[in-house]
N, C-alpha and C. Protein backbone atom coordinates (compact mmCIF):
# COMPACT_ATOMS: atom_id res chain seq x y z
N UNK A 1 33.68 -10.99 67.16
CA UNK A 1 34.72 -10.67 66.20
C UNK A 1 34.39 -11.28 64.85
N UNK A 2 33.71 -12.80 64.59
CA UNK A 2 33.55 -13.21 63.52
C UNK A 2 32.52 -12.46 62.53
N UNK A 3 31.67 -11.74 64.10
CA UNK A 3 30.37 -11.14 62.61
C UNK A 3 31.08 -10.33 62.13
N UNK A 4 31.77 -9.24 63.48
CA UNK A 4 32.31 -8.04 62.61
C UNK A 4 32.83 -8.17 61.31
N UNK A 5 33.83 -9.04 61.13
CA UNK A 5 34.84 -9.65 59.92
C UNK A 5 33.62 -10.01 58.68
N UNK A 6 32.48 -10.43 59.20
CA UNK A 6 31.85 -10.97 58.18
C UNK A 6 30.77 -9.75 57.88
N UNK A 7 30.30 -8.84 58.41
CA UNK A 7 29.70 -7.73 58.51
C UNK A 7 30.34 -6.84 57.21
N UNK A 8 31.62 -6.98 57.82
CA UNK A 8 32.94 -6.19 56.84
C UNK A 8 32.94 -6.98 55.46
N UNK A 9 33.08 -8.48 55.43
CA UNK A 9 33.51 -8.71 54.38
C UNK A 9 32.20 -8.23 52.90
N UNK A 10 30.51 -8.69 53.93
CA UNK A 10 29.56 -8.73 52.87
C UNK A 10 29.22 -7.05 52.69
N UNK A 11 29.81 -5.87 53.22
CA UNK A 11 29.55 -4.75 53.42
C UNK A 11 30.57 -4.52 51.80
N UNK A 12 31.82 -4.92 51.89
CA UNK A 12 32.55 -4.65 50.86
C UNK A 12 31.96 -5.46 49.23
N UNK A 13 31.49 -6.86 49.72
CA UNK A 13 31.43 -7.26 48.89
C UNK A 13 30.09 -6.54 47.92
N UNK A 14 29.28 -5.98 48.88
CA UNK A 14 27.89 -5.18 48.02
C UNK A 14 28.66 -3.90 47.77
N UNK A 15 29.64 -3.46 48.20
CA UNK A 15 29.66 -1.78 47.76
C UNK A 15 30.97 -2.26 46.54
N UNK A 16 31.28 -3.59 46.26
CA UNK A 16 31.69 -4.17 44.70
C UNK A 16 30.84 -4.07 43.71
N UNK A 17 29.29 -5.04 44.21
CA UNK A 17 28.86 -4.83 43.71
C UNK A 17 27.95 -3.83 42.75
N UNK A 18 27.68 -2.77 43.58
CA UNK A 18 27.29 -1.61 43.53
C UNK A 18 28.04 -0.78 42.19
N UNK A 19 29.66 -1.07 42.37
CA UNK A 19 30.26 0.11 41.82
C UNK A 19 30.30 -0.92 39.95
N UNK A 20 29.92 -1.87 40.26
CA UNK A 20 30.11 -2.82 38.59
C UNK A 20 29.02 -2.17 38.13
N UNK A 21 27.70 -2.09 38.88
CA UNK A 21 26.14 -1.64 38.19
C UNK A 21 26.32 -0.19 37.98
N UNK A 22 26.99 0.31 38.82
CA UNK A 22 27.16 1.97 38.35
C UNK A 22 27.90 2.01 36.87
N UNK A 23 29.23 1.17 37.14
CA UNK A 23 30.47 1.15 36.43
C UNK A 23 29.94 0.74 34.80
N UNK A 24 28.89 0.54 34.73
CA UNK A 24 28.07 -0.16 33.14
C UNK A 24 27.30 1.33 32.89
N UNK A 25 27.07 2.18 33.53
CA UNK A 25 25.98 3.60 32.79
C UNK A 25 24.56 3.40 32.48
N UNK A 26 24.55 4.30 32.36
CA UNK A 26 22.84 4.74 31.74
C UNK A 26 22.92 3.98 30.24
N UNK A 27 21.55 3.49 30.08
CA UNK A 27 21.10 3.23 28.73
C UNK A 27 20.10 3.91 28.29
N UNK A 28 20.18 4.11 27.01
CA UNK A 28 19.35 5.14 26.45
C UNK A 28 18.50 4.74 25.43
N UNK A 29 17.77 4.99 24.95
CA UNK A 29 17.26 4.25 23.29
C UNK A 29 16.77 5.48 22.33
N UNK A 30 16.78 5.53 21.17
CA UNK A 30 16.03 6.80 20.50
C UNK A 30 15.88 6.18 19.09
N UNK A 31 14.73 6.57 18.94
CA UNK A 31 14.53 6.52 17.25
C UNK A 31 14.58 7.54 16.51
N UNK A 32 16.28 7.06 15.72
CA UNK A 32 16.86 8.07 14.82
C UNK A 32 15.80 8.59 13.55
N UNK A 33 14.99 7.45 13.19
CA UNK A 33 13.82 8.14 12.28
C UNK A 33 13.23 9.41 12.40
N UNK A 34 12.60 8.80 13.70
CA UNK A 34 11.72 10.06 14.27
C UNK A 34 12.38 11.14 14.58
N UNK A 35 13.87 11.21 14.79
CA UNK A 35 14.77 11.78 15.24
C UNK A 35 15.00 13.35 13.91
N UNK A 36 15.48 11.98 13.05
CA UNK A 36 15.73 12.81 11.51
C UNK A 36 14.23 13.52 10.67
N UNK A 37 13.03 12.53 11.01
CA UNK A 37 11.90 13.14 10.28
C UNK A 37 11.66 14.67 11.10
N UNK A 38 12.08 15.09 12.28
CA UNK A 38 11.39 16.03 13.07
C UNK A 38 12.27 17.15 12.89
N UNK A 39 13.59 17.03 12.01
CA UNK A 39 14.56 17.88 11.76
C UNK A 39 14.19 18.73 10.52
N UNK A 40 14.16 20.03 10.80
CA UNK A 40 13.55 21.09 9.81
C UNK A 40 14.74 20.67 8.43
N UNK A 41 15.93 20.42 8.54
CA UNK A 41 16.47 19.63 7.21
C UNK A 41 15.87 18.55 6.32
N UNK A 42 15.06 17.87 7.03
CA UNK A 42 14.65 16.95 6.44
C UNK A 42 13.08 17.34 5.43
N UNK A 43 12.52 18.31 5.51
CA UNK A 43 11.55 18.81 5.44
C UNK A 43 12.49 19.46 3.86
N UNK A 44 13.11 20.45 4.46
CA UNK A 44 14.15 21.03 3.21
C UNK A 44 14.82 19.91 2.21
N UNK A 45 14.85 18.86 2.45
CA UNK A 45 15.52 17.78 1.62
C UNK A 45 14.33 17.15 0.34
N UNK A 46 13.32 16.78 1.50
CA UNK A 46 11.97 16.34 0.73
C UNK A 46 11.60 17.04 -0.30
N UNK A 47 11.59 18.23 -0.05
CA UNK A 47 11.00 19.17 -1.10
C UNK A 47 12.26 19.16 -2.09
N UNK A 48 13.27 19.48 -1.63
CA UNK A 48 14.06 19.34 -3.19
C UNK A 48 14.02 18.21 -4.05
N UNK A 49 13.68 16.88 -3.22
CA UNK A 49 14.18 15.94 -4.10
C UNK A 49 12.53 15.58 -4.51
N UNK A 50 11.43 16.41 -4.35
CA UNK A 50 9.96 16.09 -4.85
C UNK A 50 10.19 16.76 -5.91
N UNK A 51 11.27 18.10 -5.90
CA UNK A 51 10.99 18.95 -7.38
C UNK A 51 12.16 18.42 -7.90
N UNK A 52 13.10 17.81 -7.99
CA UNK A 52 14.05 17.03 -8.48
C UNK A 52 13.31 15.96 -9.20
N UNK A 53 12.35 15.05 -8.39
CA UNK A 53 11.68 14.15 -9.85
C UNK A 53 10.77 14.44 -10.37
N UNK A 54 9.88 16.17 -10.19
CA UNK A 54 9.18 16.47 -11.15
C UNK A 54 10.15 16.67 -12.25
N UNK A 55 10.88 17.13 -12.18
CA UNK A 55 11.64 17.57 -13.45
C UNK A 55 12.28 15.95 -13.92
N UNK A 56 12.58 14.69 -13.52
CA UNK A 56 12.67 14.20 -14.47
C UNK A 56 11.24 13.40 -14.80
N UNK A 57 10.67 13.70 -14.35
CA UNK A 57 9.80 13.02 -14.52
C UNK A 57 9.23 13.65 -16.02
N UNK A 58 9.12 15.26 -15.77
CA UNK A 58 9.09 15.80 -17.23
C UNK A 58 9.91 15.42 -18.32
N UNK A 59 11.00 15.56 -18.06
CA UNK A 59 11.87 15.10 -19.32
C UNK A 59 11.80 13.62 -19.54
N UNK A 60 11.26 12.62 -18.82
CA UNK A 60 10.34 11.34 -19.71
C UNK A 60 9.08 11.59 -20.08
N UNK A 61 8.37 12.23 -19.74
CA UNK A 61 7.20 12.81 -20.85
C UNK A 61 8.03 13.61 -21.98
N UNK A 62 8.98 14.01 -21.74
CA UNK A 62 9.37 14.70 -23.31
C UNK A 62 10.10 13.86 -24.02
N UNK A 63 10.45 13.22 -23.27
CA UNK A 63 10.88 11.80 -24.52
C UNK A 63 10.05 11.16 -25.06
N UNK A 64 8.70 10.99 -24.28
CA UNK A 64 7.84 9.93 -24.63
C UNK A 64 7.39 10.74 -25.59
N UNK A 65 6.72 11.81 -25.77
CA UNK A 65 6.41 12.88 -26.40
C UNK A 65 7.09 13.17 -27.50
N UNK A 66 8.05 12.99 -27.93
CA UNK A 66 9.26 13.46 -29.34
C UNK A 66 8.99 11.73 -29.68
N UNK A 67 9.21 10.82 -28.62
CA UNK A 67 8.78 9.85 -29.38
C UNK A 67 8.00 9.37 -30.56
N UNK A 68 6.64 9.90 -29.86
CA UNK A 68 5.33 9.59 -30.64
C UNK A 68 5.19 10.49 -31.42
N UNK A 69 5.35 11.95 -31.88
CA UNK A 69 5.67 12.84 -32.42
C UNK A 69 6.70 12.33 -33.82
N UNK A 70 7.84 11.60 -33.51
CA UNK A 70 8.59 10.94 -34.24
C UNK A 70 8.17 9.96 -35.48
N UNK A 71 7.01 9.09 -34.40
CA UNK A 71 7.32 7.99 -35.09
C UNK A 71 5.63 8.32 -36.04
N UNK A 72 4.81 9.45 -35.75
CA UNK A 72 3.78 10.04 -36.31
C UNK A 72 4.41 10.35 -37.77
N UNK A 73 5.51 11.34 -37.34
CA UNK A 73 6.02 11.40 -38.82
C UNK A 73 6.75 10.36 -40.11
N UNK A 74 6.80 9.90 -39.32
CA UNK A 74 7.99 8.24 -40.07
C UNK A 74 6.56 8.03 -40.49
N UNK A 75 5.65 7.18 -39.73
CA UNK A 75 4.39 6.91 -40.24
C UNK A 75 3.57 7.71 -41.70
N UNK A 76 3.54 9.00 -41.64
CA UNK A 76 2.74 9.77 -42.80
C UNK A 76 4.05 9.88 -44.23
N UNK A 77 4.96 10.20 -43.40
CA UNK A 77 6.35 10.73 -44.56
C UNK A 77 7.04 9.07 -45.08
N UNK A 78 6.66 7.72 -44.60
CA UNK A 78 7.72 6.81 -45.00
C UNK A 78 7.37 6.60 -46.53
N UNK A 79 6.11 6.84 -47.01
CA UNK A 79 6.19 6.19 -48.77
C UNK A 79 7.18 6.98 -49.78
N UNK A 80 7.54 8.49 -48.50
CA UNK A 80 8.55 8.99 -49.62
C UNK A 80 9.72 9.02 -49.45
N UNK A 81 10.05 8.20 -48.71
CA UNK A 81 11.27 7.96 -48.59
C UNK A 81 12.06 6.72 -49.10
N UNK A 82 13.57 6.76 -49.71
CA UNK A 82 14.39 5.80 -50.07
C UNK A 82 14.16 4.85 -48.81
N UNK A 83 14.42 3.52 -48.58
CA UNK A 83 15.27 2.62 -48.12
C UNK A 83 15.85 2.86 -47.17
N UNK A 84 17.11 3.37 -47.93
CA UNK A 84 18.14 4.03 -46.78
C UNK A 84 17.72 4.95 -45.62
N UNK A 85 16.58 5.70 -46.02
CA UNK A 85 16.14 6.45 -45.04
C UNK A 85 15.45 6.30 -44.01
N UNK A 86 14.67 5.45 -45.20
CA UNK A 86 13.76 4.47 -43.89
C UNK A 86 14.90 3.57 -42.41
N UNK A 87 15.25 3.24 -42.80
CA UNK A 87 16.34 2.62 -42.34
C UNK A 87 16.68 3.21 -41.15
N UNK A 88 17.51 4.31 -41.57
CA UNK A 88 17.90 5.06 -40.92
C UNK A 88 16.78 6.01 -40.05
N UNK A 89 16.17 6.36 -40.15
CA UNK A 89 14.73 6.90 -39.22
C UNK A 89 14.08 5.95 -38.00
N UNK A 90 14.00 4.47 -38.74
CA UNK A 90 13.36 3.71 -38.18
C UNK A 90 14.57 3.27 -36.99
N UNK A 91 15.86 2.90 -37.32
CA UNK A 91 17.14 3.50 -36.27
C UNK A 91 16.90 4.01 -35.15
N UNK A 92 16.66 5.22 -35.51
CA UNK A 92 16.22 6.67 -34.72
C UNK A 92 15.14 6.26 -33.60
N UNK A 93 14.10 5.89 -34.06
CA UNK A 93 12.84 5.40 -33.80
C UNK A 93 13.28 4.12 -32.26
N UNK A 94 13.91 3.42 -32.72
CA UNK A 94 14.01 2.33 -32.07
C UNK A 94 15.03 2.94 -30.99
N UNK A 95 16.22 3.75 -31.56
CA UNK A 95 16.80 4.27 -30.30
C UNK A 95 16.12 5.12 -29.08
N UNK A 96 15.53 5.70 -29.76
CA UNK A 96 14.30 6.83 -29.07
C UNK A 96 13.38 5.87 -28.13
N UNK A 97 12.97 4.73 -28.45
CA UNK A 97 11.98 3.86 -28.00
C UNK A 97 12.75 3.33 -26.75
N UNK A 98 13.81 2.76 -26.84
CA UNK A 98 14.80 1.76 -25.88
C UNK A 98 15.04 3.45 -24.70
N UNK A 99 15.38 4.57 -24.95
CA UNK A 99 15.29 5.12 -24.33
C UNK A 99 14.54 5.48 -23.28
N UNK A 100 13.32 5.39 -23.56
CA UNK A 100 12.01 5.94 -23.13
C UNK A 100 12.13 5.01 -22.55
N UNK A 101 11.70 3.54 -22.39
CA UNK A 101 11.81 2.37 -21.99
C UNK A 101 12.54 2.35 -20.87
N UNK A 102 13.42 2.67 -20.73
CA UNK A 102 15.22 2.60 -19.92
C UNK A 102 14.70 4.01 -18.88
N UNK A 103 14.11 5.25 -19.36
CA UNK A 103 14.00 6.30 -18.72
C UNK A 103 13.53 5.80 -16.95
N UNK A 104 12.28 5.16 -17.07
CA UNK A 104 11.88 4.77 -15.45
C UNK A 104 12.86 4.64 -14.81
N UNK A 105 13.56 3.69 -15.11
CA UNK A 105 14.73 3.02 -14.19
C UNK A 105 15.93 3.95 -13.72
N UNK A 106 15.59 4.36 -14.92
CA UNK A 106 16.87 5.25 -15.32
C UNK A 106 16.58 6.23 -13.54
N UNK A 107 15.17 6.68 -13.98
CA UNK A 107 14.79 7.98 -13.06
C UNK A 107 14.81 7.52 -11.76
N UNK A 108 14.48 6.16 -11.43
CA UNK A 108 14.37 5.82 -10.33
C UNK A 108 15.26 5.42 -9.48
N UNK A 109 16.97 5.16 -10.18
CA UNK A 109 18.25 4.71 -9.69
C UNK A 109 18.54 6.38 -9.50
N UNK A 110 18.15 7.33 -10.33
CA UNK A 110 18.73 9.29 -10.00
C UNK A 110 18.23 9.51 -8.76
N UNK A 111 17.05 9.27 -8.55
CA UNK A 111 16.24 10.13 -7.26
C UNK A 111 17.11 8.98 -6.24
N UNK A 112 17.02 7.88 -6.13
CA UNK A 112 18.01 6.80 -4.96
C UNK A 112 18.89 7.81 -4.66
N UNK A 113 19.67 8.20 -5.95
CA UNK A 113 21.04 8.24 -5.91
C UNK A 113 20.62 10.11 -4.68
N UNK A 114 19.76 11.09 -5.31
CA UNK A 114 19.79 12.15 -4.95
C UNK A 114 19.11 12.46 -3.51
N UNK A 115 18.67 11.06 -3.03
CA UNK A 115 17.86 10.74 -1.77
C UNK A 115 19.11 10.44 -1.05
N UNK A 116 19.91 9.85 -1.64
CA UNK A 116 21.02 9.40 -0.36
C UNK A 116 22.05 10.61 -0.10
N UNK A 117 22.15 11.64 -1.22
CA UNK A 117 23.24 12.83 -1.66
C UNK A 117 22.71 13.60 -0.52
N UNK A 118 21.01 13.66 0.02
CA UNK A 118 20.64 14.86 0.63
C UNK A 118 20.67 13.98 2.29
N UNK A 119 20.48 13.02 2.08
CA UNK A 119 19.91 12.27 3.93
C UNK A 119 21.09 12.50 4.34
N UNK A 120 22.55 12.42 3.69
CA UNK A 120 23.50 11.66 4.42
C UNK A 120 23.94 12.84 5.33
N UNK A 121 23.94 14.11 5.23
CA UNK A 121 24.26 15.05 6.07
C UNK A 121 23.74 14.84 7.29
N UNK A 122 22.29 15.40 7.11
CA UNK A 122 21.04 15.28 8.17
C UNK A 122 21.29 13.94 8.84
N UNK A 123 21.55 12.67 8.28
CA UNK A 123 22.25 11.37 9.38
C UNK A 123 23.00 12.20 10.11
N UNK A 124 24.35 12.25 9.19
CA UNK A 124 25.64 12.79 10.17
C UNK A 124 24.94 13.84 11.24
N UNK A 125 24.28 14.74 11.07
CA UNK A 125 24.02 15.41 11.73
C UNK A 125 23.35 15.35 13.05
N UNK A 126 22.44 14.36 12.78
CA UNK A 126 21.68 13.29 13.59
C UNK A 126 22.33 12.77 14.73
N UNK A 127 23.74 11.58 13.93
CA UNK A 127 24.52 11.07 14.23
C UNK A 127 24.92 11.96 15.24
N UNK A 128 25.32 13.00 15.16
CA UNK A 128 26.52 13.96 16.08
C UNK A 128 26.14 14.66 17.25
N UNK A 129 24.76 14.91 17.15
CA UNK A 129 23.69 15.40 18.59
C UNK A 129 23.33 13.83 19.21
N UNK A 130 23.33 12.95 18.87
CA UNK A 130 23.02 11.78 19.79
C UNK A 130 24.34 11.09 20.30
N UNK A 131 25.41 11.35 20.10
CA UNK A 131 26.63 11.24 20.61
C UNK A 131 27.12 12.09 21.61
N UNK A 132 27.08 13.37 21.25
CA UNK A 132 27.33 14.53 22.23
C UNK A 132 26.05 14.28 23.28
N UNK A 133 25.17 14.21 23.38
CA UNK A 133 23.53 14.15 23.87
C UNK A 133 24.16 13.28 25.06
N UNK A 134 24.37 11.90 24.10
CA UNK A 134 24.51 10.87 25.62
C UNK A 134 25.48 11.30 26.28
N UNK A 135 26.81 11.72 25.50
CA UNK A 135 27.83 12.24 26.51
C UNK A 135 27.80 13.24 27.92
N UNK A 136 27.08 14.43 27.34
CA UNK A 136 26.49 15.33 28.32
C UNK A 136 25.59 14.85 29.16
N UNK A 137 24.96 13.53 29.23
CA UNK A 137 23.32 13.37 29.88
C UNK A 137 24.11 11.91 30.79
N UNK A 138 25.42 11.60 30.33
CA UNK A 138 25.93 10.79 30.90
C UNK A 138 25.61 9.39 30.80
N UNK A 139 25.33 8.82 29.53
CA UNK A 139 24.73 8.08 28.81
C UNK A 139 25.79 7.12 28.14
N UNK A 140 25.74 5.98 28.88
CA UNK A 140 27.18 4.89 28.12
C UNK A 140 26.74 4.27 27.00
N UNK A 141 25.28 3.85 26.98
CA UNK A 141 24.33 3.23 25.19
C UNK A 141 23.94 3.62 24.46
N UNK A 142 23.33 4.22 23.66
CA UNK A 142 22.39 4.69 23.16
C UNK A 142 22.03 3.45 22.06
N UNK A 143 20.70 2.88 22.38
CA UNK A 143 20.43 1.94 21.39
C UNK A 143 19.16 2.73 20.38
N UNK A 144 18.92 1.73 18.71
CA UNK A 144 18.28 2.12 18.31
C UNK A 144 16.85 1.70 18.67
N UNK A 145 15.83 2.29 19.06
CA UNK A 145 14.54 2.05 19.72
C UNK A 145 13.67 0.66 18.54
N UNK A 146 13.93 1.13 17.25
CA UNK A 146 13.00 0.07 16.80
C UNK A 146 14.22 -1.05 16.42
N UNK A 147 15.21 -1.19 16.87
CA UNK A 147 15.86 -2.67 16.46
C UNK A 147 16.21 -3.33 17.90
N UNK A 148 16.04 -2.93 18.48
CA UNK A 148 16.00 -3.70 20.03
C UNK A 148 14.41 -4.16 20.27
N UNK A 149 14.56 -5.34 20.28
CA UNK A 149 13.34 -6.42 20.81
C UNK A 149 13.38 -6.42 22.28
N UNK A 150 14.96 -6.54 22.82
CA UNK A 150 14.82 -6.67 24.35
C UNK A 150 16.32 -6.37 25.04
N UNK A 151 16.11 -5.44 26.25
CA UNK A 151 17.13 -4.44 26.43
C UNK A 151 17.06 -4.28 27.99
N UNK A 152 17.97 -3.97 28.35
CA UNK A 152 17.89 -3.18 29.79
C UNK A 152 16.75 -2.07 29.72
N UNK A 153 16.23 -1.95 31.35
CA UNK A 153 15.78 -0.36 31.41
C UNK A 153 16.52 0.76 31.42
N UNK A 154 16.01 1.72 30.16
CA UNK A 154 16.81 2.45 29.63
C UNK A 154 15.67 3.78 29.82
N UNK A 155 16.28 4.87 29.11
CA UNK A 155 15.51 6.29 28.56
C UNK A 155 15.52 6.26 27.35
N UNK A 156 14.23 7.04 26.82
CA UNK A 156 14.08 7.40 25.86
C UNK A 156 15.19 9.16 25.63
N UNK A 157 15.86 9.14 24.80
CA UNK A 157 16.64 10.50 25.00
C UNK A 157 16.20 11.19 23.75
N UNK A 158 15.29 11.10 23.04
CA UNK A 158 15.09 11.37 22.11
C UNK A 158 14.45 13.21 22.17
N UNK A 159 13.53 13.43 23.05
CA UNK A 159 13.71 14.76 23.72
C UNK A 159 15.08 15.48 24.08
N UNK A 160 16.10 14.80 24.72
CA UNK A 160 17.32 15.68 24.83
C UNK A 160 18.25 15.93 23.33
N UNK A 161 18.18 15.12 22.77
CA UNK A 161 18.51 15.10 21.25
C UNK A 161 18.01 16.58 20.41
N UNK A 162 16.64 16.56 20.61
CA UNK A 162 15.96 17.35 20.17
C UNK A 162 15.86 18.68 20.15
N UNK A 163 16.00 18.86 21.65
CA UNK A 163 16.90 20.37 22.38
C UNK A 163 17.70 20.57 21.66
N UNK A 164 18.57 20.10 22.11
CA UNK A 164 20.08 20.04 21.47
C UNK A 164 20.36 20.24 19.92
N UNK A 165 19.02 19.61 19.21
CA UNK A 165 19.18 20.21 17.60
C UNK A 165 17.97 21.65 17.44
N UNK A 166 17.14 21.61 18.94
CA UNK A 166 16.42 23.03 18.82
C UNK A 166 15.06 22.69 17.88
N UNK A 167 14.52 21.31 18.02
CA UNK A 167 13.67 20.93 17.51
C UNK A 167 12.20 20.20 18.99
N UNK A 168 12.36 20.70 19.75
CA UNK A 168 11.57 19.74 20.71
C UNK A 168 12.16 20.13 22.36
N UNK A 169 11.11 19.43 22.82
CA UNK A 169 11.47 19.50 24.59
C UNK A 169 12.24 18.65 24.95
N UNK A 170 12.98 18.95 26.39
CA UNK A 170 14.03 18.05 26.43
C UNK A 170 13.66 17.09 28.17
N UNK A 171 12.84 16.66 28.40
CA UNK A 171 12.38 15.51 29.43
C UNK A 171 12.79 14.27 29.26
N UNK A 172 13.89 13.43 29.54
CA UNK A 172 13.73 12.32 28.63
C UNK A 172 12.46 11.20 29.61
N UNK A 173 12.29 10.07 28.32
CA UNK A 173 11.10 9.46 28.96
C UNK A 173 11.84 8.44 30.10
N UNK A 174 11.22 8.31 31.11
CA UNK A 174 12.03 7.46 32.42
C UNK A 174 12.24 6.04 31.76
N UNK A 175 13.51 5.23 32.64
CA UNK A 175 13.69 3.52 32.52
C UNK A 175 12.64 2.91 32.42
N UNK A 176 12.24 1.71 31.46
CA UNK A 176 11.74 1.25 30.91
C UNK A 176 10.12 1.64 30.35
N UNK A 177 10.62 2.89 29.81
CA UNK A 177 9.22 3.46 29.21
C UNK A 177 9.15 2.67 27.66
N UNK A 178 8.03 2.96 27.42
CA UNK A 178 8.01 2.02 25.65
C UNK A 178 8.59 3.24 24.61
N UNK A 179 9.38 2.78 23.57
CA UNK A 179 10.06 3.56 22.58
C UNK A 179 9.08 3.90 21.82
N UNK A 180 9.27 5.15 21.28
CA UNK A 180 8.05 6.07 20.45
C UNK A 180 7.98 5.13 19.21
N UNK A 181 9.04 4.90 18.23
CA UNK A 181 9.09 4.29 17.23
C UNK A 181 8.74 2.72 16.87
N UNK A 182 7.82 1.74 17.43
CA UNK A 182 7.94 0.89 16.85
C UNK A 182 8.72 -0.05 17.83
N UNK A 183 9.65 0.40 18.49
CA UNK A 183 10.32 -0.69 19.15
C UNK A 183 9.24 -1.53 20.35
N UNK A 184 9.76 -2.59 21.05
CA UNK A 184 9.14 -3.02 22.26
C UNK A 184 9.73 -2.43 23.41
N UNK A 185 8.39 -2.71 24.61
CA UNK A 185 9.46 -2.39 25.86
C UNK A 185 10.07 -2.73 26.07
N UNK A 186 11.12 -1.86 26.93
CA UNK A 186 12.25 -2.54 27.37
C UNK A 186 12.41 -3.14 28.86
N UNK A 187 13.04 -4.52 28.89
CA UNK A 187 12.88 -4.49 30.50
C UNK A 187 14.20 -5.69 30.79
């Protein structure tokens, strides 16, 4: 009678245990990079925002350009000019200059600004197939592959993601395979 009771008790106590390790889910890992670089949006983004800073990039050569053009003429035309004009040209000159000057920065805070105007969709978008993804695949984590140093054995879901945006095969890689991106294994 005592084993039975004790048969019973450690029989329950593992099918406790059992249902806590179920009761935690699948872990998953994916690198959203690789995720977002493999998305035909992102391809469409690049290119706009490559011909987005050719063009400013032109219009600081045309500043720099009216610049020197400018100050060519101040240079040949200043002996005939009043004072006042000079003055006033050389004004011109210096505003034109601080411009040009200011333009880099200038160009390089626009494209930030027009890099983040175009990613943030393609995230969200990102974002919204790796949510639904784990949901359907029955997936309680999804961690990011290159910021985890050290993790449970998980899947790579980055293939089911991929399906799902119609970019790739959908196998995911088995528990504790190494993350495509940079991350370490997981174990």
């Amino acid at each position: 009678m005592k084993k039975t009771v004790l048969l019973l008790v450690i029989a329950v106590s593992m099918i406790g245990v059992s249902n806590t390790v179920s009761a935690q889910g699948k872990v998953g890992y994916i690198s959203t990079e690789e995720l977002i670089g493999s998305m035909p949006e992102t391809e469409a983004a690049n290119k706009q925002l490559q011909d987005y800073q050719a063009t400013l990039q032109q219009q600081g050569q045309d500043y720099y350009r009216e610049l020197n053009e400018k100050d060519s003429i101040f240079g040949l035309d200043s002996a005939k000019m009043t004072p006042t004009q000079k003055e006033l040209k050389r004004n011109d000159l210096i505003e034109l200059y601080q411009k040009v000057q200011n333009w880099q920065q200038s160009m390089q805070q626009k494209v930030q600004e027009k890099s983040q105007q175009l990613i943030v969709p393609i995230r969200e978008k990102a974002m919204d197939a790796i949510k639904s993804s784990a949901k359907e695949s029955g997936y309680a984590y999804v961690l990011e592959s290159a910021a985890v140093l050290v993790g449970p054995p998980g899947d790579d879901i980055l293939p089911i993601v991929k399906k799902k945006l119609g970019v790739g095969a959908a196998t995911p890689k088995p528990a504790g395979a190494k993350p495509a991106a940079g991350g370490a294994k997981k174990q």
